[in-house]
Protein backbone atom coordinates (compact mmCIF):
# COMPACT_ATOMS: atom_id res chain seq x y z
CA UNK A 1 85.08 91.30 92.75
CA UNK A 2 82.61 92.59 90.00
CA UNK A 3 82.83 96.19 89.30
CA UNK A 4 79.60 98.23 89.89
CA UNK A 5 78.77 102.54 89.31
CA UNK A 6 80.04 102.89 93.44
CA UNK A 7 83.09 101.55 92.23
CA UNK A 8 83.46 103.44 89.36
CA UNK A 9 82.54 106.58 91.12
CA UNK A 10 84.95 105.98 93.39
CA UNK A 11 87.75 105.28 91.09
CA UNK A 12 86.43 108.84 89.04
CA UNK A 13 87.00 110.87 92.24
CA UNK A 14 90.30 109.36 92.55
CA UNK A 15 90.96 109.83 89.02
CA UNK A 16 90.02 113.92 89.17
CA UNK A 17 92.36 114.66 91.69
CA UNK A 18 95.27 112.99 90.84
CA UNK A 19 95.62 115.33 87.43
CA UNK A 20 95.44 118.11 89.49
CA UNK A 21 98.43 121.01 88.75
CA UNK A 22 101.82 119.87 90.86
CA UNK A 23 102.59 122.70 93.31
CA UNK A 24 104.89 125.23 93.02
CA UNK A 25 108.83 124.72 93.74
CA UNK A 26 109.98 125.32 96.93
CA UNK A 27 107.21 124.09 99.08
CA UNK A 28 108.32 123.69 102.55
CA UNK A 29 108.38 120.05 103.37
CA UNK A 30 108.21 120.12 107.08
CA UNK A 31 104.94 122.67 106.85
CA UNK A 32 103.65 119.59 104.27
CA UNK A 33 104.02 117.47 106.85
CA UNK A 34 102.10 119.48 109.43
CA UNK A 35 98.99 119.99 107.38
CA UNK A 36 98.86 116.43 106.41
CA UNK A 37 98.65 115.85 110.46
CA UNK A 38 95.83 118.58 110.51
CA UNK A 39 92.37 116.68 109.37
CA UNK A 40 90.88 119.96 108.79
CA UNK A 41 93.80 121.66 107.01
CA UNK A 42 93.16 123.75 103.69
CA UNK A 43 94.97 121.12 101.98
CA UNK A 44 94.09 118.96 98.90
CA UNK A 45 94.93 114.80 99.39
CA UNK A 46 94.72 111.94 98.52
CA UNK A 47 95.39 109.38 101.21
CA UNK A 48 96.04 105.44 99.79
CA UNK A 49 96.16 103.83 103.21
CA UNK A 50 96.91 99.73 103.23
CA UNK A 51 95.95 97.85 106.65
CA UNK A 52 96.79 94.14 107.49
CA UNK A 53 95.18 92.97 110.32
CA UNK A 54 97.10 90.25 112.06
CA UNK A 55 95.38 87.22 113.96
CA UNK A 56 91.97 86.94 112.84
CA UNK A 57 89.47 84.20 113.99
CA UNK A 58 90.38 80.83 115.21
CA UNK A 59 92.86 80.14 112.42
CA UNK A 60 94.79 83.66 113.26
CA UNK A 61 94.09 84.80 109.73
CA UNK A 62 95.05 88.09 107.99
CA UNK A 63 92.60 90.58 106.66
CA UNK A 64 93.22 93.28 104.77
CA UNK A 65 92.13 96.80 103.55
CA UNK A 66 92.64 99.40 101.59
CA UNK A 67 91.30 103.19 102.70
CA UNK A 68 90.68 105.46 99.86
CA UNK A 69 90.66 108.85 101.73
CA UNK A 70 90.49 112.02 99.33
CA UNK A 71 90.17 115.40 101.34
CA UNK A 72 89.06 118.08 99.68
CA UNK A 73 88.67 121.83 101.57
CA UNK A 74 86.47 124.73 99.97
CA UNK A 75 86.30 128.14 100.99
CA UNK A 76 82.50 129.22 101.79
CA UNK A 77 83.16 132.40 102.78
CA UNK A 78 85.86 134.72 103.99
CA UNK A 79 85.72 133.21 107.61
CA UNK A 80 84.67 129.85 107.19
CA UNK A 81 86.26 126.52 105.07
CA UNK A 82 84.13 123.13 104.83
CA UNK A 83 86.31 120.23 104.63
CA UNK A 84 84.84 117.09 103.01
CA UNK A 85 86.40 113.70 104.07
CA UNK A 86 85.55 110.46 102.58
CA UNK A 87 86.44 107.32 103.36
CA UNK A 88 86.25 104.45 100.75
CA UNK A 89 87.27 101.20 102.02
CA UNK A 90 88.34 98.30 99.42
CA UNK A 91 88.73 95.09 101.66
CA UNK A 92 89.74 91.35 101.42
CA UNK A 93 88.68 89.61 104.71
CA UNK A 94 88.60 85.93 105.83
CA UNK A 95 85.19 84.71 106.08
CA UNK A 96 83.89 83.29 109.37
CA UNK A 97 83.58 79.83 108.21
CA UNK A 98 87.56 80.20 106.94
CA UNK A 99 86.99 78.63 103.29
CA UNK A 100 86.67 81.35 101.73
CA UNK A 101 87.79 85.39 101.32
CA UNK A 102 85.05 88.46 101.35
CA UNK A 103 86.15 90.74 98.54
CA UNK A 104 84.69 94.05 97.59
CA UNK A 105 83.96 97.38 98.28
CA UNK A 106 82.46 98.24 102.08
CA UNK A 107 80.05 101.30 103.28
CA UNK A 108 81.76 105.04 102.16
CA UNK A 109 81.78 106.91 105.34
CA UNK A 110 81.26 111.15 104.39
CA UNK A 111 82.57 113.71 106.61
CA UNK A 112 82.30 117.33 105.96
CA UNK A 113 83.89 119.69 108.68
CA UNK A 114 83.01 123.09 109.38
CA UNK A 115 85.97 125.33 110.13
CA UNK A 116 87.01 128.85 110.44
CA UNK A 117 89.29 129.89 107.78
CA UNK A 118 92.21 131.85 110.16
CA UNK A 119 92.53 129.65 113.52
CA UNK A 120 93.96 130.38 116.31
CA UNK A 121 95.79 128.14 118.51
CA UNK A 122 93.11 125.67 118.72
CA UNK A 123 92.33 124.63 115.63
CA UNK A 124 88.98 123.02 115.27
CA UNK A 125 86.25 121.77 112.75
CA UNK A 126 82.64 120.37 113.44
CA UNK A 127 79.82 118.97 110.79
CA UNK A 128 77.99 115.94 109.83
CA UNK A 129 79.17 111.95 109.48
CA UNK A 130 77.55 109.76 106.60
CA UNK A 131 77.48 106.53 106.88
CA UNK A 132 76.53 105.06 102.85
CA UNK A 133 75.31 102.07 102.49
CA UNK A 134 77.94 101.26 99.06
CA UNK A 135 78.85 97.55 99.90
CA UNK A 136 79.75 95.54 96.99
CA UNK A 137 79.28 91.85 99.68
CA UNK A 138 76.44 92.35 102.44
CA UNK A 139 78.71 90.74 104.76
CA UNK A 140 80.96 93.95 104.03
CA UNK A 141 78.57 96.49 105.35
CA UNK A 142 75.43 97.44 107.32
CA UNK A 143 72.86 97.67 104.34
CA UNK A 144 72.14 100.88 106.46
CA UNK A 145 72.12 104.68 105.71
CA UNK A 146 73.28 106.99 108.83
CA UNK A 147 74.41 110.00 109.87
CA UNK A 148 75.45 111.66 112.95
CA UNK A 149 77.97 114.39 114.63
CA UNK A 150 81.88 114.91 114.04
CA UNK A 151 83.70 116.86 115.70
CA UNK A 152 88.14 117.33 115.51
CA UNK A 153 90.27 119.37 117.70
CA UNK A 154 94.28 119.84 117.47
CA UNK A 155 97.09 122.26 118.92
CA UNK A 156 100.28 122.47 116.57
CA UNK A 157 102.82 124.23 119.29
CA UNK A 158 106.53 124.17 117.73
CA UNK A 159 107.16 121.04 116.41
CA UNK A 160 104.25 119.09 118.03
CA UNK A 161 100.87 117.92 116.47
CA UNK A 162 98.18 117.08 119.32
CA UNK A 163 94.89 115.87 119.00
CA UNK A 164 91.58 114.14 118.97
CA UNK A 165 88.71 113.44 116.21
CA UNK A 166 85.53 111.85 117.07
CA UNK A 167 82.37 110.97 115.77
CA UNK A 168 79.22 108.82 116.36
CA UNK A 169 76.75 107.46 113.87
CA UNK A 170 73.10 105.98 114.22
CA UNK A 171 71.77 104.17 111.08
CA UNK A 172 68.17 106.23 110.36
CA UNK A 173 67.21 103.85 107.54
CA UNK A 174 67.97 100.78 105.82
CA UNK A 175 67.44 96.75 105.87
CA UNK A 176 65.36 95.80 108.60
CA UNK A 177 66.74 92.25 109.01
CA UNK A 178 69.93 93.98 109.58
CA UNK A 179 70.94 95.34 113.32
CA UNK A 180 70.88 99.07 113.58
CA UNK A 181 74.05 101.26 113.39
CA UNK A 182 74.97 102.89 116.41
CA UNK A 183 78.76 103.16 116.57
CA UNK A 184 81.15 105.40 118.12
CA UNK A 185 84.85 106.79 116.53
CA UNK A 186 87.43 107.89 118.69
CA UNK A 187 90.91 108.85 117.64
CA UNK A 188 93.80 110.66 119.78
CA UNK A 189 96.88 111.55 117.75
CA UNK A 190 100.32 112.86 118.59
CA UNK A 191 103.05 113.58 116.35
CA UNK A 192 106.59 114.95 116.86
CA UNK A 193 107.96 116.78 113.70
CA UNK A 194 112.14 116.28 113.08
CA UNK A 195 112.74 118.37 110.34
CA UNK A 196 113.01 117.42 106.44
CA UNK A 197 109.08 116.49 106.45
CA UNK A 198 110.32 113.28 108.45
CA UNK A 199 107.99 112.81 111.72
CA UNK A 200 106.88 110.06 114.08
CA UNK A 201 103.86 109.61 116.15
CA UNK A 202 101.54 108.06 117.99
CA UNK A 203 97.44 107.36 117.88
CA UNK A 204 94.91 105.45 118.86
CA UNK A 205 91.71 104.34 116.12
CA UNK A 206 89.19 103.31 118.96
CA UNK A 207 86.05 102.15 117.52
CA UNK A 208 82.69 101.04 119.63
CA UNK A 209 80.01 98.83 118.50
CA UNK A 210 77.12 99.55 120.86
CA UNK A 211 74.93 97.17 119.00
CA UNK A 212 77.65 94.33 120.21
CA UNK A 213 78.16 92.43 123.19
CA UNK A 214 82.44 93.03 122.56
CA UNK A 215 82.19 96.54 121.74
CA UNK A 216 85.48 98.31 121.12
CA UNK A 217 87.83 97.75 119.18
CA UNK A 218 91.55 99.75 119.52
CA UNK A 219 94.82 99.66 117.73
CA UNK A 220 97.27 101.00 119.20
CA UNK A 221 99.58 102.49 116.30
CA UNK A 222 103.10 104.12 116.29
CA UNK A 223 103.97 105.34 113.11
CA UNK A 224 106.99 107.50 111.60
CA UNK A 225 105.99 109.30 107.89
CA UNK A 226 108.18 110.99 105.28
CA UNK A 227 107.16 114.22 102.95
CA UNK A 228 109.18 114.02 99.62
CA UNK A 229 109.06 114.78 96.18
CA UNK A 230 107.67 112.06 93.85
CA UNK A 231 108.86 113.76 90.52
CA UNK A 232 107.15 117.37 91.23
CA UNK A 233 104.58 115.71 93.63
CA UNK A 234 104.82 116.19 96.90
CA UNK A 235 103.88 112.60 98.34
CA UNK A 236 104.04 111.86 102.62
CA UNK A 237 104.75 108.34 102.91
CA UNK A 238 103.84 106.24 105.88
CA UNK A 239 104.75 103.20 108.13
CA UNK A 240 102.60 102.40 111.48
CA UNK A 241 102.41 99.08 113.39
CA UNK A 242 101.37 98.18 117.06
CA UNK A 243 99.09 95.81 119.00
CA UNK A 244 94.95 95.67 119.33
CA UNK A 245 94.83 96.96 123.14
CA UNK A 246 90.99 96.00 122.80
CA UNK A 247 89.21 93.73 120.25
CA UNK A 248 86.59 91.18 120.35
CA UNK A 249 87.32 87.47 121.29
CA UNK A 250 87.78 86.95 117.16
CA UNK A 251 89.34 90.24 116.77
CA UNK A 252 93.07 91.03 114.90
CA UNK A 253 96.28 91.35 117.63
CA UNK A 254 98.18 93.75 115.85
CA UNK A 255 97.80 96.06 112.51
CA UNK A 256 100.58 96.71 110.11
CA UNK A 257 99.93 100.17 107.55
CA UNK A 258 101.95 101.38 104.79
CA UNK A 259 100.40 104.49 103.14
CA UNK A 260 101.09 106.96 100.45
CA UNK A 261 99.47 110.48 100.30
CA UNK A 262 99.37 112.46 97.18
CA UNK A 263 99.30 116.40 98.18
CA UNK A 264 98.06 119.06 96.42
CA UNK A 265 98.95 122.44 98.09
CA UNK A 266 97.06 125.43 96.84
């Protein structure tokens, strides 16, 4: 894959945050763990989430990819946080004719969440969705800018973490021998905290084409994650698995994630 500036952008934000200060001792590891399962939290990370997608095509063949997910909250004013999300995707995916691999870097998809600094017990954030068109491979992405609502709501009763994000994104301009953008992002989460920043969970990453005549696409994931100290870094590490409950007819059967997510409490 040839390197280009979105790549080395990319790898700069990454850079940036990883040098940032290590907290101070004592950080509660099971309060870690709930912020990292609050997308809106006032909490620094850097998610490195790797995805293998089981049963691709007619030959059943494995793609994979890896997320790039740095979160990064500022304060705007005494009431109000804005949360920017980004999602850079790095993937390695069989090509439809199956002699050959796509490699490269796909679209960078921008959130930036709205939320009041002091919640109460429904915590909440609402704002824009970017789609960029940063594709190192055309087959990789939509060639198309667009932008659209996002909206994320959670409860965190006891040792429960409950909740749903969503957005939807219509492509405004772009290559016009590509099909428009108009996709839908639906995820439900639930996670059960044990104690020790050890938790497990549940969620569901539903996505919709609406462009498509197969439109969603739904893994199904169960996952158990793990706050702990790498040196003075707080890291949560991650394991999730489960099936595709909906996919198109060339569409993966089941995902497989291990992720690592470097924290930076303020």
């Amino acid at each position: 894959m040839s390197v280009n500036w979105r790549t080395i952008c990319s790898l700069g934000v990454i850079s940036a945050l990883l040098v940032l200060p290590a907290p101070a001792a004592g950080q509660d590891a099971d309060e870690l763990a709930k912020q990292t399962q609050n997308p809106v939290a006032s909490l620094i990370s850097v998610p490195l989430q790797g995805n293998w997608d089981f049963g691709l095509g007619d030959r059943d063949a494995v793609g994979t990819l890896l997320n790039v997910q740095p979160v990064m909250p500022f304060g705007i004013s005494k009431d109000t946080n804005i949360i920017l999300r980004i999602i850079m995707p790095l993937a390695s995916q069989p090509a439809p004719d199956g002699t050959a691999r796509l490699n490269g870097l796909g679209d960078i998809v921008a959130t930036a969440f709205f939320s009041p600094a002091k919640s109460g017990r429904i915590i909440w954030g609402v704002g824009p969705v970017f789609l960029l068109p940063a594709a190192t491979n055309s087959s990789l992405g939509s060639e198309k800018l667009g932008i659209g609502p996002s909206v994320v709501a959670l409860a965190q009763p006891g040792p429960w973490t409950a909740g749903i994000l969503f957005n939807q994104i219509w492509s405004v301009s772009g290559a016009n021998d590509r099909d428009d953008v108009n996709s839908t992002y639906l995820q439900p989460f639930l996670n059960y905290n044990l104690g020790g920043g050890l938790s497990a969970g549940v969620s569901v990453e539903a996505s919709a084409n609406w462009e498509a005549d197969e439109t969603w696409t739904a893994p199904l994931l169960f996952n158990i994650s793990k706050v702990t100290l790498l040196g003075k870094r707080p890291v949560s590490f991650a394991l999730a698995a489960g099936p595709t409950i909906a996919n198109p007819e060339a569409g993966a059967s089941w995902r497989f994630r291990l992720a690592a997510t470097f924290l930076f409490p303020r």
